[in-house]
C-alpha atoms as a PDB file:
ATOM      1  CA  UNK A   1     153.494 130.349 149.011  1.00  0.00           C
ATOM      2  CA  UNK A   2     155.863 132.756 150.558  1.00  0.00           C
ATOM      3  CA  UNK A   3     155.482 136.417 152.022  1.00  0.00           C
ATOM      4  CA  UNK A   4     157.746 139.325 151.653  1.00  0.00           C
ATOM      5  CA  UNK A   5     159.414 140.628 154.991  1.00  0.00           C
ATOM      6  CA  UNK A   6     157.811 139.529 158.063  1.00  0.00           C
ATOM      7  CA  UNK A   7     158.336 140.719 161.450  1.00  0.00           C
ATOM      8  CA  UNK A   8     156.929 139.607 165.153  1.00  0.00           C
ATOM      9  CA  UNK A   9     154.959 141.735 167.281  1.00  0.00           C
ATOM     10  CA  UNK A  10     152.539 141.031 170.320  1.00  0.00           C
ATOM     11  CA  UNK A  11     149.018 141.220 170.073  1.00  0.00           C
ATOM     12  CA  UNK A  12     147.528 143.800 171.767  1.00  0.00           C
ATOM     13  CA  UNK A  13     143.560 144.591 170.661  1.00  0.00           C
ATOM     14  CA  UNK A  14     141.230 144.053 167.794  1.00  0.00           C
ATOM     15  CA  UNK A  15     138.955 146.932 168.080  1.00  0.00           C
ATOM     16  CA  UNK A  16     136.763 146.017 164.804  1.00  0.00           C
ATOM     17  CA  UNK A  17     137.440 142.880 162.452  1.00  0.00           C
ATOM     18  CA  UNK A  18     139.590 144.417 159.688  1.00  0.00           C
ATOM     19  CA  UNK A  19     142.369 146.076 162.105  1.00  0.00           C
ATOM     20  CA  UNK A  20     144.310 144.942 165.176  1.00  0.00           C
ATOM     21  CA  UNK A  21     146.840 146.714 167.659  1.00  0.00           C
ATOM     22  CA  UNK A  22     150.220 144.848 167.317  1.00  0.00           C
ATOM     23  CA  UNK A  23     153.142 145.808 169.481  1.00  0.00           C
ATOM     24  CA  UNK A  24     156.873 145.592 167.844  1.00  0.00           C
ATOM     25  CA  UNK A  25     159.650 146.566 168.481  1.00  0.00           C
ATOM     26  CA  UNK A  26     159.318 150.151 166.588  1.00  0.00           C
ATOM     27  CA  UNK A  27     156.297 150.680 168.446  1.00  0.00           C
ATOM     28  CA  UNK A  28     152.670 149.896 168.287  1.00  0.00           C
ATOM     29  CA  UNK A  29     151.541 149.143 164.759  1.00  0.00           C
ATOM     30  CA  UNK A  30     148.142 149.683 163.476  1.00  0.00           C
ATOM     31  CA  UNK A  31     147.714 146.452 161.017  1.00  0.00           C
ATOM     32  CA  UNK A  32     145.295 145.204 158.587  1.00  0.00           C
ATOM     33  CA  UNK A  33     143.631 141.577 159.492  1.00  0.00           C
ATOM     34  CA  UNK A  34     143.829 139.144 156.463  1.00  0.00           C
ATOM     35  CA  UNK A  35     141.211 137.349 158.230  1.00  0.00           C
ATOM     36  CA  UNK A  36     137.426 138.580 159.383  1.00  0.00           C
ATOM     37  CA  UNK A  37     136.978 135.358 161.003  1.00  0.00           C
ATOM     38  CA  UNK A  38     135.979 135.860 164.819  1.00  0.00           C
ATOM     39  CA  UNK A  39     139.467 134.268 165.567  1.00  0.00           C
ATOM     40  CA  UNK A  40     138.779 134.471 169.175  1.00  0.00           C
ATOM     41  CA  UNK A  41     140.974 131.720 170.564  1.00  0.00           C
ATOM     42  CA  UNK A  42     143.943 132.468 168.324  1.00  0.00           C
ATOM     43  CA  UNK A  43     144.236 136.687 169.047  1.00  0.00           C
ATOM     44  CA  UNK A  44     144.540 136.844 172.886  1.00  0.00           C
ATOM     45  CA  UNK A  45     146.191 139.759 174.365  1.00  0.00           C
ATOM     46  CA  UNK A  46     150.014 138.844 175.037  1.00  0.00           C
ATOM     47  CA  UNK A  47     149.816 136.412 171.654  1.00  0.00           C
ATOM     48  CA  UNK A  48     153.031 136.482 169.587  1.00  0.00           C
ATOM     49  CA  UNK A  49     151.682 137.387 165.958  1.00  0.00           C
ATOM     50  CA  UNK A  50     153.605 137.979 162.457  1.00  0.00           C
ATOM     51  CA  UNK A  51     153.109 140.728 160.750  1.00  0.00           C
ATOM     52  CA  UNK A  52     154.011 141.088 156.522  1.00  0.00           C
ATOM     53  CA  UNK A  53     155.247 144.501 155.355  1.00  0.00           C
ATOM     54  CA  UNK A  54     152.691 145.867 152.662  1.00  0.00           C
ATOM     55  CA  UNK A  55     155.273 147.073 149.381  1.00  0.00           C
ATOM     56  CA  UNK A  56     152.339 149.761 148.485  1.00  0.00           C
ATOM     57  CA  UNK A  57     153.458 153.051 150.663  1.00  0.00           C
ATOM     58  CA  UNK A  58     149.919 154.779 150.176  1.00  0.00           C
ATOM     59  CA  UNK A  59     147.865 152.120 152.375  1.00  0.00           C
ATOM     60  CA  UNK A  60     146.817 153.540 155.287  1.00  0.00           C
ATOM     61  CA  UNK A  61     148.508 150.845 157.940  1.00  0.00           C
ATOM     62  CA  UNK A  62     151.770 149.352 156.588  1.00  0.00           C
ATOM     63  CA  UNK A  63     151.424 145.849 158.181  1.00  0.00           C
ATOM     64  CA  UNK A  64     149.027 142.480 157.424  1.00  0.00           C
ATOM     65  CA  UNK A  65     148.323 140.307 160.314  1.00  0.00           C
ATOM     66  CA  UNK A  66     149.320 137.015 159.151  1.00  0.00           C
ATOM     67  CA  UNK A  67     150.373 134.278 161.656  1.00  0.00           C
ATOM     68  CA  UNK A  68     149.763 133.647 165.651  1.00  0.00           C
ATOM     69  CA  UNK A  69     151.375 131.145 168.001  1.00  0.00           C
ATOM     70  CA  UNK A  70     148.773 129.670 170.443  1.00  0.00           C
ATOM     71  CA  UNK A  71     151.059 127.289 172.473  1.00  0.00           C
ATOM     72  CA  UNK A  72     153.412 124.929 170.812  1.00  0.00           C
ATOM     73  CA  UNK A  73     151.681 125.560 166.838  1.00  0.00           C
ATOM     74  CA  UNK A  74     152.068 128.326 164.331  1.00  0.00           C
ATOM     75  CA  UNK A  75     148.833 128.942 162.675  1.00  0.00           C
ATOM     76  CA  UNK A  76     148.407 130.888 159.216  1.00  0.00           C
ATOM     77  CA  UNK A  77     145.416 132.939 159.489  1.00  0.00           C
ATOM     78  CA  UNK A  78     145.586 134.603 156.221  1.00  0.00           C
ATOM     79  CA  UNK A  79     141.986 134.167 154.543  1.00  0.00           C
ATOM     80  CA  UNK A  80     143.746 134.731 151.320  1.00  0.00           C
ATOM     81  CA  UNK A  81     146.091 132.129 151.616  1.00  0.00           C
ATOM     82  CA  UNK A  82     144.538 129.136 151.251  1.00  0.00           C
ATOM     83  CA  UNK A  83     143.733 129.244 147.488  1.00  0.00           C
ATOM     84  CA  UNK A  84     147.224 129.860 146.441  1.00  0.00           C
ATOM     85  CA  UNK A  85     148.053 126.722 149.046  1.00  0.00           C
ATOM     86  CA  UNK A  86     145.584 124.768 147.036  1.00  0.00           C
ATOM     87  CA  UNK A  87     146.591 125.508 143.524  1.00  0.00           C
ATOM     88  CA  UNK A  88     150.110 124.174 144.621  1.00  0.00           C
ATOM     89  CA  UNK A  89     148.745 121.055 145.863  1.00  0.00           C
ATOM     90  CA  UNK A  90     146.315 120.119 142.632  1.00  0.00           C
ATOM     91  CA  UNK A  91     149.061 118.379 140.903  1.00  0.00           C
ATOM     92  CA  UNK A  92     148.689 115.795 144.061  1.00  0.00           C
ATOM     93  CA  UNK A  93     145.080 115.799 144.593  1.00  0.00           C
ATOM     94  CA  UNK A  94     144.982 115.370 140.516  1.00  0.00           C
ATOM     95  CA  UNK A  95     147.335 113.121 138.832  1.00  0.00           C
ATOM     96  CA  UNK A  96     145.821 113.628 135.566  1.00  0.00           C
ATOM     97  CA  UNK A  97     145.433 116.975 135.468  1.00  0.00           C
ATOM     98  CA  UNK A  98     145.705 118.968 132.183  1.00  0.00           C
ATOM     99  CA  UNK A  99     144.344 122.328 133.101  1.00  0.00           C
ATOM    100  CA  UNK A 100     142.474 124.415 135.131  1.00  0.00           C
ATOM    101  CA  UNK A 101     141.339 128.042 135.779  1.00  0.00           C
ATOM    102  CA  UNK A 102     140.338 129.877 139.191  1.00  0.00           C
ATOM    103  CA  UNK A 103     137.087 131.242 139.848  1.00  0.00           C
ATOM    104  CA  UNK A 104     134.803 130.106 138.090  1.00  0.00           C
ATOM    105  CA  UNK A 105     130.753 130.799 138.257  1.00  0.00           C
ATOM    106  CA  UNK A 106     128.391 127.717 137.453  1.00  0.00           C
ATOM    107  CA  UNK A 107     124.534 128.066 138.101  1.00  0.00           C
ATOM    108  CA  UNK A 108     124.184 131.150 141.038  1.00  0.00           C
ATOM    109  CA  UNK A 109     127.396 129.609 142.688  1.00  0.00           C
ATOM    110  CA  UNK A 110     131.136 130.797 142.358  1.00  0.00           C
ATOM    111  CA  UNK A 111     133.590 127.844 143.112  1.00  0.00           C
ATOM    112  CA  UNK A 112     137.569 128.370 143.336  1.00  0.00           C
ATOM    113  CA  UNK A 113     138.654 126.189 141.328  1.00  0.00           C
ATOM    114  CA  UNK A 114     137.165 124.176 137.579  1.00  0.00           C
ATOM    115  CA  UNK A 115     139.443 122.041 136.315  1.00  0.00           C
ATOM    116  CA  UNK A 116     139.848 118.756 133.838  1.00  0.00           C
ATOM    117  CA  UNK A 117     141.255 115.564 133.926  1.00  0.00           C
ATOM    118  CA  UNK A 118     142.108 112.906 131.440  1.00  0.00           C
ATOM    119  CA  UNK A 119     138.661 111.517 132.487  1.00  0.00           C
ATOM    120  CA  UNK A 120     136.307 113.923 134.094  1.00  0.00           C
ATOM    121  CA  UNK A 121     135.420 118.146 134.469  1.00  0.00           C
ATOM    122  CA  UNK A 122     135.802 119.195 138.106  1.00  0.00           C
ATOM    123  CA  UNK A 123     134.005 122.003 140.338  1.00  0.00           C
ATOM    124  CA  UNK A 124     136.741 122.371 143.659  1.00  0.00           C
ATOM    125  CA  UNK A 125     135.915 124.438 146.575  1.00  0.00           C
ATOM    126  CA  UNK A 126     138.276 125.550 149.102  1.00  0.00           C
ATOM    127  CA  UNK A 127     138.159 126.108 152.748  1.00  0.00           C
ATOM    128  CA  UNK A 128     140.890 127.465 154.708  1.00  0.00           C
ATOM    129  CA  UNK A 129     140.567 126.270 158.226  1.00  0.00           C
ATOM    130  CA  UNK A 130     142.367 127.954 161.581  1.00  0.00           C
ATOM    131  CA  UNK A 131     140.358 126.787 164.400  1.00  0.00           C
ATOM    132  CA  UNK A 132     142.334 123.772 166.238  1.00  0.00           C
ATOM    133  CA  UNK A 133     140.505 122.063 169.458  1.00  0.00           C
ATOM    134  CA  UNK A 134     142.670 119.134 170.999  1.00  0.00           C
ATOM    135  CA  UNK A 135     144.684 118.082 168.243  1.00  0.00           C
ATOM    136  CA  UNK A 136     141.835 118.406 165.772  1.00  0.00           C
ATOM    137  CA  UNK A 137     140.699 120.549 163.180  1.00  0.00           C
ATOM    138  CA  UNK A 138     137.215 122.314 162.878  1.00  0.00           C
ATOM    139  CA  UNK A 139     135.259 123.949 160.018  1.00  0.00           C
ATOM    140  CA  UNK A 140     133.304 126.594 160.282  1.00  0.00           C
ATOM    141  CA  UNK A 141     134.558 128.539 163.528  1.00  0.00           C
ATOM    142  CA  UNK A 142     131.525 130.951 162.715  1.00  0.00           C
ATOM    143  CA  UNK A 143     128.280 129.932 160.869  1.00  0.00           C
ATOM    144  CA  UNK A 144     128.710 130.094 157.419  1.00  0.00           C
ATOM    145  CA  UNK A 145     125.330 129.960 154.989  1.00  0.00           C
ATOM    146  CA  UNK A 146     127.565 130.697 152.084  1.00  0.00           C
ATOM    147  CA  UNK A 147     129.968 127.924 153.300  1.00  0.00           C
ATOM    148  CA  UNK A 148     126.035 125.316 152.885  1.00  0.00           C
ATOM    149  CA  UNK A 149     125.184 126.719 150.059  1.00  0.00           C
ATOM    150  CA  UNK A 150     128.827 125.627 148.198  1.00  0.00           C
ATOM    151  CA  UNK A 151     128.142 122.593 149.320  1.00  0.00           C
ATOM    152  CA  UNK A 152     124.633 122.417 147.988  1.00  0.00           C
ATOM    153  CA  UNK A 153     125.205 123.288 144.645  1.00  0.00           C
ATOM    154  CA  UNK A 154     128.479 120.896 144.160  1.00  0.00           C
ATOM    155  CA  UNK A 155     125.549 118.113 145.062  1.00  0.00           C
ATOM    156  CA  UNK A 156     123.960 119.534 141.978  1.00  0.00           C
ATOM    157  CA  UNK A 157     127.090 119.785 139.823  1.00  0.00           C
ATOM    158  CA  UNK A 158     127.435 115.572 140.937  1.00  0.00           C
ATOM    159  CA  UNK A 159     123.735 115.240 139.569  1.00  0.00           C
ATOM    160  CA  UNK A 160     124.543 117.017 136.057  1.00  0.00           C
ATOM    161  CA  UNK A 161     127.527 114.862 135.732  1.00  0.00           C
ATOM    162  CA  UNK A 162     130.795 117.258 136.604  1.00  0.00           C
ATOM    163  CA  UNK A 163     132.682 115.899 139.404  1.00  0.00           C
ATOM    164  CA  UNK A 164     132.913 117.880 142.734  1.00  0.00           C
ATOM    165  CA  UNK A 165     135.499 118.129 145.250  1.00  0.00           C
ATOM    166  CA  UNK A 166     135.771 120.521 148.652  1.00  0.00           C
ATOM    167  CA  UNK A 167     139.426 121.280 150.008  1.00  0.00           C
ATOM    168  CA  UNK A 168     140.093 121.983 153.581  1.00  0.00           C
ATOM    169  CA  UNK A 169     143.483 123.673 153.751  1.00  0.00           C
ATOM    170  CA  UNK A 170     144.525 123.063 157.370  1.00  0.00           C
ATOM    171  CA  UNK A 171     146.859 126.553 157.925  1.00  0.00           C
ATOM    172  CA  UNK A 172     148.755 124.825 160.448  1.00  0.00           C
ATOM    173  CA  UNK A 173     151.210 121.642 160.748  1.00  0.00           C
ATOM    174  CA  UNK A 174     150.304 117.909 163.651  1.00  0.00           C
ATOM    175  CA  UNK A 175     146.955 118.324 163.230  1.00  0.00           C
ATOM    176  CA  UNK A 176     145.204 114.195 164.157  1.00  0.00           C
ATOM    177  CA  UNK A 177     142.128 114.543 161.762  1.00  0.00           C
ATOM    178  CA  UNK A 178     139.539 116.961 160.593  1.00  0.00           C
ATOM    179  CA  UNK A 179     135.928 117.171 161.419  1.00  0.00           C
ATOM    180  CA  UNK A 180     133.115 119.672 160.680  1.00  0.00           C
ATOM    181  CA  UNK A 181     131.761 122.214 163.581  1.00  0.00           C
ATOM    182  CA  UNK A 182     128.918 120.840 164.588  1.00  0.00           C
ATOM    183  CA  UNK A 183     128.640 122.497 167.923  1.00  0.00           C
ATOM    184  CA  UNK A 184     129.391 126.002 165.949  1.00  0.00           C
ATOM    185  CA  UNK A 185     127.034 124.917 162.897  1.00  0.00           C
ATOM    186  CA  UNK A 186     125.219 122.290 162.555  1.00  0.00           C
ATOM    187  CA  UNK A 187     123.694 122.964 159.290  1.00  0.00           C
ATOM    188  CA  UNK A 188     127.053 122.943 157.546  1.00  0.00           C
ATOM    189  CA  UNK A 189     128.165 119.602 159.297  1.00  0.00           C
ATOM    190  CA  UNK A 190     124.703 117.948 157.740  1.00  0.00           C
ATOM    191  CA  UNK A 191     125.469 119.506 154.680  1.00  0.00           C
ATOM    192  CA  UNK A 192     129.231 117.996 154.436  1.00  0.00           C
ATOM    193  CA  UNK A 193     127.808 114.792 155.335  1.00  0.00           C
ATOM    194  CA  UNK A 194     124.916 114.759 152.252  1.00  0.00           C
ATOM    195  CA  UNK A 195     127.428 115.838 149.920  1.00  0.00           C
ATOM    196  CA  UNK A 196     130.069 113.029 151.145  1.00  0.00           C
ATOM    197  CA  UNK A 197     126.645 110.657 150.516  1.00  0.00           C
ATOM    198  CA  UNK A 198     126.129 111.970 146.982  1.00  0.00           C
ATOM    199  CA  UNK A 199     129.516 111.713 145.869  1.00  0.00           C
ATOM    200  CA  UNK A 200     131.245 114.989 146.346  1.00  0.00           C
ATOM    201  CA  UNK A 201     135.088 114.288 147.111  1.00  0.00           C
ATOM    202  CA  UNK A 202     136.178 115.386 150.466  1.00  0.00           C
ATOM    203  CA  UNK A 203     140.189 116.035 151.215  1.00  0.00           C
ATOM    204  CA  UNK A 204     141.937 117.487 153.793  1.00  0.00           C
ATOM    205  CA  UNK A 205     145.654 118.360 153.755  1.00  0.00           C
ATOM    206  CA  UNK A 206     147.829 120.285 156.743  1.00  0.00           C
ATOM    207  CA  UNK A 207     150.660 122.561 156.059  1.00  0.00           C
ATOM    208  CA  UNK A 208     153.983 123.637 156.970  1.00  0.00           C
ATOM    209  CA  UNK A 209     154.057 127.188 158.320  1.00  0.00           C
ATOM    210  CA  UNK A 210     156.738 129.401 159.247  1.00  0.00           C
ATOM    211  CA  UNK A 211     156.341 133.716 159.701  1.00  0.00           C
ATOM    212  CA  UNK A 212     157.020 133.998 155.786  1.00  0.00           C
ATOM    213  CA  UNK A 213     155.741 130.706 154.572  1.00  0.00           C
ATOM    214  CA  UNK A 214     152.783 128.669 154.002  1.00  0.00           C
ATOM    215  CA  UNK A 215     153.340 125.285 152.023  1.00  0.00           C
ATOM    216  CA  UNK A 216     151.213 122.116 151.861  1.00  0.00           C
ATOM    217  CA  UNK A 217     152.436 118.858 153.591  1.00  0.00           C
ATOM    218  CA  UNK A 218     150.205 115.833 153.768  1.00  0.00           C
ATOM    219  CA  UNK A 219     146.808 114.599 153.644  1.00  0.00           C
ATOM    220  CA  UNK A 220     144.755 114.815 156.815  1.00  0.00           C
ATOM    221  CA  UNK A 221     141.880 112.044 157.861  1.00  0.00           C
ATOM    222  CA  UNK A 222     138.380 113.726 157.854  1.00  0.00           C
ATOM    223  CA  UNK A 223     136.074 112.548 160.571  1.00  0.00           C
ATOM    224  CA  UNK A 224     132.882 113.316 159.474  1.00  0.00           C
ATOM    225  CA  UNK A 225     130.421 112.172 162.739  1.00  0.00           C
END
């Protein structure tokens, strides 16, 4: 997926989750957050950040935060990104596939993705993941009983005979492997390690980023314990 015009700035503040204060080179812009994540190692005070130009001239602040550099990587922090990553990268995770549609409600749960194969119906949910410790990816970086209860109820979908799947779109590129927060939330680490045990298909893939881009690269090993 690709943005429209991007520009860099410094990151200043975040006074609530939506907005943050961005210096550029026109000034300090107020800009909207496309992530509500805590994101508290990637916005530090001095980061570099990318902003995207809105094209709608009635919003009320003219820039989305999209991108930081901590250190050497670029990470994507767009919340809305990942999806449009992942429907890209189906035609890899799914040789087969014939067709597909995006949210899609089964039971009380609403999963991103259903889709069908030459040989099976599917139920795919998608996690974008940001948080990077040591050359490794994490999932959740804040609790997430929504994030369980997705991974209950594809458990169920295995039971009444759909195939299940959960995605974690890595929004940044060198990652070494994947592995759930446990120290952050434990619950959802159990979880992803019941469904793994009842069949649900676990993938990981990292991307390439740049300040206008987001693209999936290759699949990433998931650690599970």
């Amino acid at each position: 997926m690709t943005y429209n015009a991007t520009i860099p700035g410094k990151f200043i503040e975040r006074p609530n989750r939506f907005i943050a204060l961005v210096e550029t080179k026109d000034g300090v812009q107020v800009c909207h957050v496309k992530n509500t994540g805590r994101c508290r190692e990637l916005l530090v005070p001095g980061a570099t950040v990318y902003l995207e130009e809105s094209s709608n001239p009635n919003r009320k602040t003219k820039y989305d935060l999209i991108a930081v550099e901590k250190g050497s990587l670029l990470i994507n922090m767009d919340s809305q990104a990942p999806n449009n990553v992942a429907e890209e990268y189906l035609p890899s995770l799914f040789p087969d596939l014939k067709n597909y549609r995006r949210e899609t409600t089964w039971g009380d749960s609403r999963f991103d993705f259903y889709l069908e194969t030459d040989s099976a119906e599917w139920f795919l949910e998608v996690k974008g993941v940001t948080l990077e410790e040591n050359g490794a990816a994490l999932f959740p970086d804040a609790p997430t009983e929504r994030g369980v209860k997705h991974l209950k109820s594809l458990c169920q979908c295995q039971r009444e005979g759909y195939h299940a799947c959960v995605l974690f779109i890595i929004q940044m590129q060198g990652i070494q492997y994947f592995t759930p927060n446990r120290r952050t939330h434990p619950e959802f680490a159990q979880a992803l390690e019941e469904a793994a045990r009842q069949g649900v298909r676990l993938e990981a893939v990292d991307c390439l980023v740049t300040p206008s881009s987001l693209v999936p690269h290759q699949p990433v090993k998931i650690q599970l314990h």
